[in-house]
N, C-alpha and C. Protein backbone atom coordinates (compact mmCIF):
# COMPACT_ATOMS: atom_id res chain seq x y z
N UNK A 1 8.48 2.62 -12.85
CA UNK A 1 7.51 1.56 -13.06
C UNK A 1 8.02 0.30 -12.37
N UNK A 2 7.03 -0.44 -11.98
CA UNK A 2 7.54 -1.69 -11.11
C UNK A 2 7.98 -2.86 -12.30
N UNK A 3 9.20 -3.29 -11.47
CA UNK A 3 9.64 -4.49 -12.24
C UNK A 3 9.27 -5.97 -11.63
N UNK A 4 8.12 -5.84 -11.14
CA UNK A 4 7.75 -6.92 -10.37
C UNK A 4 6.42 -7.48 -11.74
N UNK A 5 6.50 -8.46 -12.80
CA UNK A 5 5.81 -8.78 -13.47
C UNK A 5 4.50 -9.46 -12.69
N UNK A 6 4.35 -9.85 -11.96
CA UNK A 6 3.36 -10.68 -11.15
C UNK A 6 2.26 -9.74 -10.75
N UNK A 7 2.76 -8.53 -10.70
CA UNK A 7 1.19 -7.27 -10.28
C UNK A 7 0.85 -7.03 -11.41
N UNK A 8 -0.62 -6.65 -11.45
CA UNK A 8 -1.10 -5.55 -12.47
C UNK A 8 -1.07 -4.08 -12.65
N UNK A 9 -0.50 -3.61 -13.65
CA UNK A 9 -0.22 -2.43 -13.73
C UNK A 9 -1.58 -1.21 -13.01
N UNK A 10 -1.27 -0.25 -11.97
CA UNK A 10 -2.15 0.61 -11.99
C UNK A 10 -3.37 1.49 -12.77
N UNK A 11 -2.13 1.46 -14.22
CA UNK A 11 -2.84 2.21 -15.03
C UNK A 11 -2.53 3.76 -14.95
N UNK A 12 -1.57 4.04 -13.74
CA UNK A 12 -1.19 5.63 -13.78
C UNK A 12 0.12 4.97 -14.01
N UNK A 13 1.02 5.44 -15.49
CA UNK A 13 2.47 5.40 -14.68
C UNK A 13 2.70 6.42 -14.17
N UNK A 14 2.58 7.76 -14.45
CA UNK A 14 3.00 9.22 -13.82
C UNK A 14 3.15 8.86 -12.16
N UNK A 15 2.41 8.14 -11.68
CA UNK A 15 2.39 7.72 -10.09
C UNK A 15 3.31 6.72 -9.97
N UNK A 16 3.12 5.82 -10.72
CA UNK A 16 3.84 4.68 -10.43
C UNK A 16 5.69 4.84 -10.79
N UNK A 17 5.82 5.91 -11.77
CA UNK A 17 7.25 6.06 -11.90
C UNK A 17 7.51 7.29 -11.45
N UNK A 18 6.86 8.08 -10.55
CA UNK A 18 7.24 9.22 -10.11
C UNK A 18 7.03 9.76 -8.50
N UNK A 19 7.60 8.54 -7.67
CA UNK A 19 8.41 8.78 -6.62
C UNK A 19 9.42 9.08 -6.36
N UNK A 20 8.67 10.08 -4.70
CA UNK A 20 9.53 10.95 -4.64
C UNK A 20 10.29 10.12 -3.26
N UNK A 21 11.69 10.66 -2.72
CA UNK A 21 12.11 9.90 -1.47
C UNK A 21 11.05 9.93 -0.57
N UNK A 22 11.01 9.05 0.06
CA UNK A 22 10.28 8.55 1.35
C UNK A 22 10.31 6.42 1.86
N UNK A 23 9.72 6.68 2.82
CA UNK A 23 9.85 5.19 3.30
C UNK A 23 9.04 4.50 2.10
N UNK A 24 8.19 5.03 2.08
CA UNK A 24 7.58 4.17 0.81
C UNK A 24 7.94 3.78 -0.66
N UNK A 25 8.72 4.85 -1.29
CA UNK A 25 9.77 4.55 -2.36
C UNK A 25 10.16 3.49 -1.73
N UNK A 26 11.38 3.29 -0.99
CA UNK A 26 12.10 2.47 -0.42
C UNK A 26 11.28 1.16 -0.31
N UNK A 27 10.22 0.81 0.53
CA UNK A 27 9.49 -0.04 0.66
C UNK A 27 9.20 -0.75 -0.39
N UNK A 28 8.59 0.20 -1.38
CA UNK A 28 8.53 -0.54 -3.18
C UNK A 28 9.50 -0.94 -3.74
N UNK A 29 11.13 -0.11 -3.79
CA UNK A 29 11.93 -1.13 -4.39
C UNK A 29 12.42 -2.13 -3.53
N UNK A 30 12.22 -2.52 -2.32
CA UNK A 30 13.12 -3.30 -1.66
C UNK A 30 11.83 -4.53 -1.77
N UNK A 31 10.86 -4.50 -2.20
CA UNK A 31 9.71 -5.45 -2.06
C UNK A 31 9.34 -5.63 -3.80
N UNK A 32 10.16 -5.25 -4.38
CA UNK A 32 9.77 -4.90 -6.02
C UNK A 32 11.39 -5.95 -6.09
N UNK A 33 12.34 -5.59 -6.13
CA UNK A 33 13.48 -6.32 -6.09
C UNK A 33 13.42 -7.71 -5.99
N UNK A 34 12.87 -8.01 -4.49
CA UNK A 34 12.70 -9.28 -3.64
C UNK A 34 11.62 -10.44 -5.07
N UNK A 35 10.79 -9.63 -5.77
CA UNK A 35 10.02 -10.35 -6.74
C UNK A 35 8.71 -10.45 -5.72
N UNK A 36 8.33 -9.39 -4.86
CA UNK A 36 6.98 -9.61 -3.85
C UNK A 36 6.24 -8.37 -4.03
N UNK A 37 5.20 -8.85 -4.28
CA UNK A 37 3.31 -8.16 -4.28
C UNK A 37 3.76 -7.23 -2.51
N UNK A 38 3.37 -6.22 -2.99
CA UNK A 38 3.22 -4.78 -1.91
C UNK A 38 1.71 -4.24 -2.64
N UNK A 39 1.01 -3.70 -1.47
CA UNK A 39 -0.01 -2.67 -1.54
C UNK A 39 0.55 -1.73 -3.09
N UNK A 40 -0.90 -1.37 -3.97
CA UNK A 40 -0.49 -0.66 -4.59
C UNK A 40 -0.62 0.86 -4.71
N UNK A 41 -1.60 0.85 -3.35
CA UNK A 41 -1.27 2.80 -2.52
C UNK A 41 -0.25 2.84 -2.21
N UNK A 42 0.79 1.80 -1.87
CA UNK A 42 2.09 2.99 -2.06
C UNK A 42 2.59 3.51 -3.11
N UNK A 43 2.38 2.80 -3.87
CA UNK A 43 2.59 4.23 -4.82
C UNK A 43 2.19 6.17 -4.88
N UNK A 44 1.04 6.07 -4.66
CA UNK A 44 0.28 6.88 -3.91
C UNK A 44 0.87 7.53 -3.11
N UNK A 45 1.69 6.59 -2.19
CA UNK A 45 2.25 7.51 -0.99
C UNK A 45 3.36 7.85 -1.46
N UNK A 46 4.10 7.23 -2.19
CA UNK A 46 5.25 7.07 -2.44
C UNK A 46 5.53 8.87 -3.25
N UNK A 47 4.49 9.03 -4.41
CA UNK A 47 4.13 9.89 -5.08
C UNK A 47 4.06 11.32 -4.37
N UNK A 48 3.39 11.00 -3.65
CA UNK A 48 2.72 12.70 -2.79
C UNK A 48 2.96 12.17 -0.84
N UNK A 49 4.33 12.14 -0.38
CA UNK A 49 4.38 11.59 0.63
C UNK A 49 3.98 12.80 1.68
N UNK A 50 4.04 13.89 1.17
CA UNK A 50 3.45 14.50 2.32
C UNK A 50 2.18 14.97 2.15
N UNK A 51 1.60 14.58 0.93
CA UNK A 51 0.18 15.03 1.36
C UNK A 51 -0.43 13.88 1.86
N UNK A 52 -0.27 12.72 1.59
CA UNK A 52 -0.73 11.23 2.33
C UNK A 52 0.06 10.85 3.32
N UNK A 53 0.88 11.46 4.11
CA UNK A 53 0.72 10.92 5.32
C UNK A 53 -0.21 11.14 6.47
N UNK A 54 -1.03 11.70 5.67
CA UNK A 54 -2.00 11.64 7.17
C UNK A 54 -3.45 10.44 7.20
N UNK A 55 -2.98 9.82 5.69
CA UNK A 55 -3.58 8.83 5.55
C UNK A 55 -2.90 7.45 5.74
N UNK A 56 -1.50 7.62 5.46
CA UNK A 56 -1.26 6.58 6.30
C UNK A 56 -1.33 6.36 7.96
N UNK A 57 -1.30 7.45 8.80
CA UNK A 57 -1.28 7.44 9.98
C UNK A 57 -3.29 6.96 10.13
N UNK A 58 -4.05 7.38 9.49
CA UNK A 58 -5.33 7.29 9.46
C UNK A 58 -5.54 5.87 9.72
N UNK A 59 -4.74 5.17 8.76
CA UNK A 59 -4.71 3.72 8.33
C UNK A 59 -4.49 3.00 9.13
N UNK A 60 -3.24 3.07 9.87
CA UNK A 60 -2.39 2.66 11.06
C UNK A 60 -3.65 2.60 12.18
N UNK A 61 -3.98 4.00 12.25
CA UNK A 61 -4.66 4.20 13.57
C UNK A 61 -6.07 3.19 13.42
N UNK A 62 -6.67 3.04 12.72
CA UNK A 62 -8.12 2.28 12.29
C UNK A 62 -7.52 0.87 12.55
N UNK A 63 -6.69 0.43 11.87
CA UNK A 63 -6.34 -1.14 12.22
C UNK A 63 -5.95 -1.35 13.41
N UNK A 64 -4.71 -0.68 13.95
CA UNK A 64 -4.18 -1.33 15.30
C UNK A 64 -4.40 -0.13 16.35
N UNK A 65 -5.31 0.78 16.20
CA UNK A 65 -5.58 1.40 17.94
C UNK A 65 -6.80 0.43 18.43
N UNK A 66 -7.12 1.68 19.67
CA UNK A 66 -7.58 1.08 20.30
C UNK A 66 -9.60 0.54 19.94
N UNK A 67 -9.38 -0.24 19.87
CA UNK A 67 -11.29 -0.56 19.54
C UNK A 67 -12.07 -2.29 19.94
N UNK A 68 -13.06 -2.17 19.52
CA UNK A 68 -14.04 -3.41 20.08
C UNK A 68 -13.41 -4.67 19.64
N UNK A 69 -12.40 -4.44 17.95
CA UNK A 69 -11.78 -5.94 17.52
C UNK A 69 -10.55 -5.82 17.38
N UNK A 70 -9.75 -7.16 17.70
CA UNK A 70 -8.62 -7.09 17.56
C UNK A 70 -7.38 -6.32 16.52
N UNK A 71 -6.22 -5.96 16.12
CA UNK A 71 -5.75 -5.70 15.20
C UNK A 71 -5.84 -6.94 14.22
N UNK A 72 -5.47 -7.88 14.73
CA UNK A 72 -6.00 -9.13 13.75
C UNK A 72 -7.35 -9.32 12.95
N UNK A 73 -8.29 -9.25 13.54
CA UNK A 73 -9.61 -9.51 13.23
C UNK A 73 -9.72 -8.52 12.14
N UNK A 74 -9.22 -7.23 12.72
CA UNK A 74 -9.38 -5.85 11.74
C UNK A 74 -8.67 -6.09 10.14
N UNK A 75 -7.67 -6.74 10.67
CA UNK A 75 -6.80 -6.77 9.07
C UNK A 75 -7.48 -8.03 8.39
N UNK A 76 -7.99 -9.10 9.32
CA UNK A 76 -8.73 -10.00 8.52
C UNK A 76 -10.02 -9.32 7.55
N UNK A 77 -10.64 -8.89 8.46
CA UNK A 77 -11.75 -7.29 7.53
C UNK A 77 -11.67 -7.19 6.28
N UNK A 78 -10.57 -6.44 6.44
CA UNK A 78 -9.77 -5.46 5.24
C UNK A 78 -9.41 -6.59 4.58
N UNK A 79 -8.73 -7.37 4.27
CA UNK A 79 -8.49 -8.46 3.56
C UNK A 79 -9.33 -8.99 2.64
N UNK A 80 -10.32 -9.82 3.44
CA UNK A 80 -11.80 -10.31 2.87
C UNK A 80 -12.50 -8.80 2.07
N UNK A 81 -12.83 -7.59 2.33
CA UNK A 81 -12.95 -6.98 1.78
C UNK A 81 -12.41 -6.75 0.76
N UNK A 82 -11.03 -6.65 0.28
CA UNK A 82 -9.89 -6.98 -0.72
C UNK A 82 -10.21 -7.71 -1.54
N UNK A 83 -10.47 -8.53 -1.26
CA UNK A 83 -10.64 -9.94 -1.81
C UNK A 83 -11.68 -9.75 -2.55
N UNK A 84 -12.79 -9.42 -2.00
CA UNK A 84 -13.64 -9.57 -2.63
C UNK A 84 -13.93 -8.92 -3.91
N UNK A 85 -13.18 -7.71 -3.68
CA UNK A 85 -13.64 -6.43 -4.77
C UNK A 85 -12.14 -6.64 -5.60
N UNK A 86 -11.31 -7.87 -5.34
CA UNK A 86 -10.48 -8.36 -5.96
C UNK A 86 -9.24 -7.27 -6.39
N UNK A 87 -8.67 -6.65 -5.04
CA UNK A 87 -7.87 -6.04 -5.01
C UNK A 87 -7.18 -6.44 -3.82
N UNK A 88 -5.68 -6.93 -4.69
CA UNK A 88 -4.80 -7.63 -3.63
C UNK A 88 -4.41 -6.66 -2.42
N UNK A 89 -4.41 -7.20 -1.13
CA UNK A 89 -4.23 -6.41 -0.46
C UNK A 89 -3.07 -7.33 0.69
């Protein structure tokens, strides 16, 4: 479970305390430590890293390949979208 008091709990702990190794474990405690807000699909990934990596690569590829708007513009998107439906992103 994250020791970062400043997020809201998922609501799964089974996910949230049951990562397995991968970059994303890692990513959560080294950003959970620091006292800093991370995405809370990693957990998700963190959880089932090989059945979601092909969603993180999905992810990757939609924001920064190649298309009509910038990688910037794109993550601005996603953001405001975030935002709105009031999920920190």
């Amino acid at each position: 479970m994250p020791k970062n008091t400043m997020m809201k709990p998922m609501f799964l702990p089974g996910v949230e305390g049951g990562s397995k190794p991968s970059s994303f474990a890692d990513s959560i405690r080294m950003m959970d430590s620091a006292g800093l807000e991370y995405p809370q699909i990693w957990h998700m990934f963190a959880y089932l890293p090989q059945a979601t990596q092909h969603l993180a690569r999905f992810t990757q590829e939609i924001l920064r390949g190649p298309g009509p708007f910038s990688p910037g513009i794109r993550e601005l998107i996603a953001a405001y979208t975030s935002h709105r439906n009031d999920c920190p992103f």
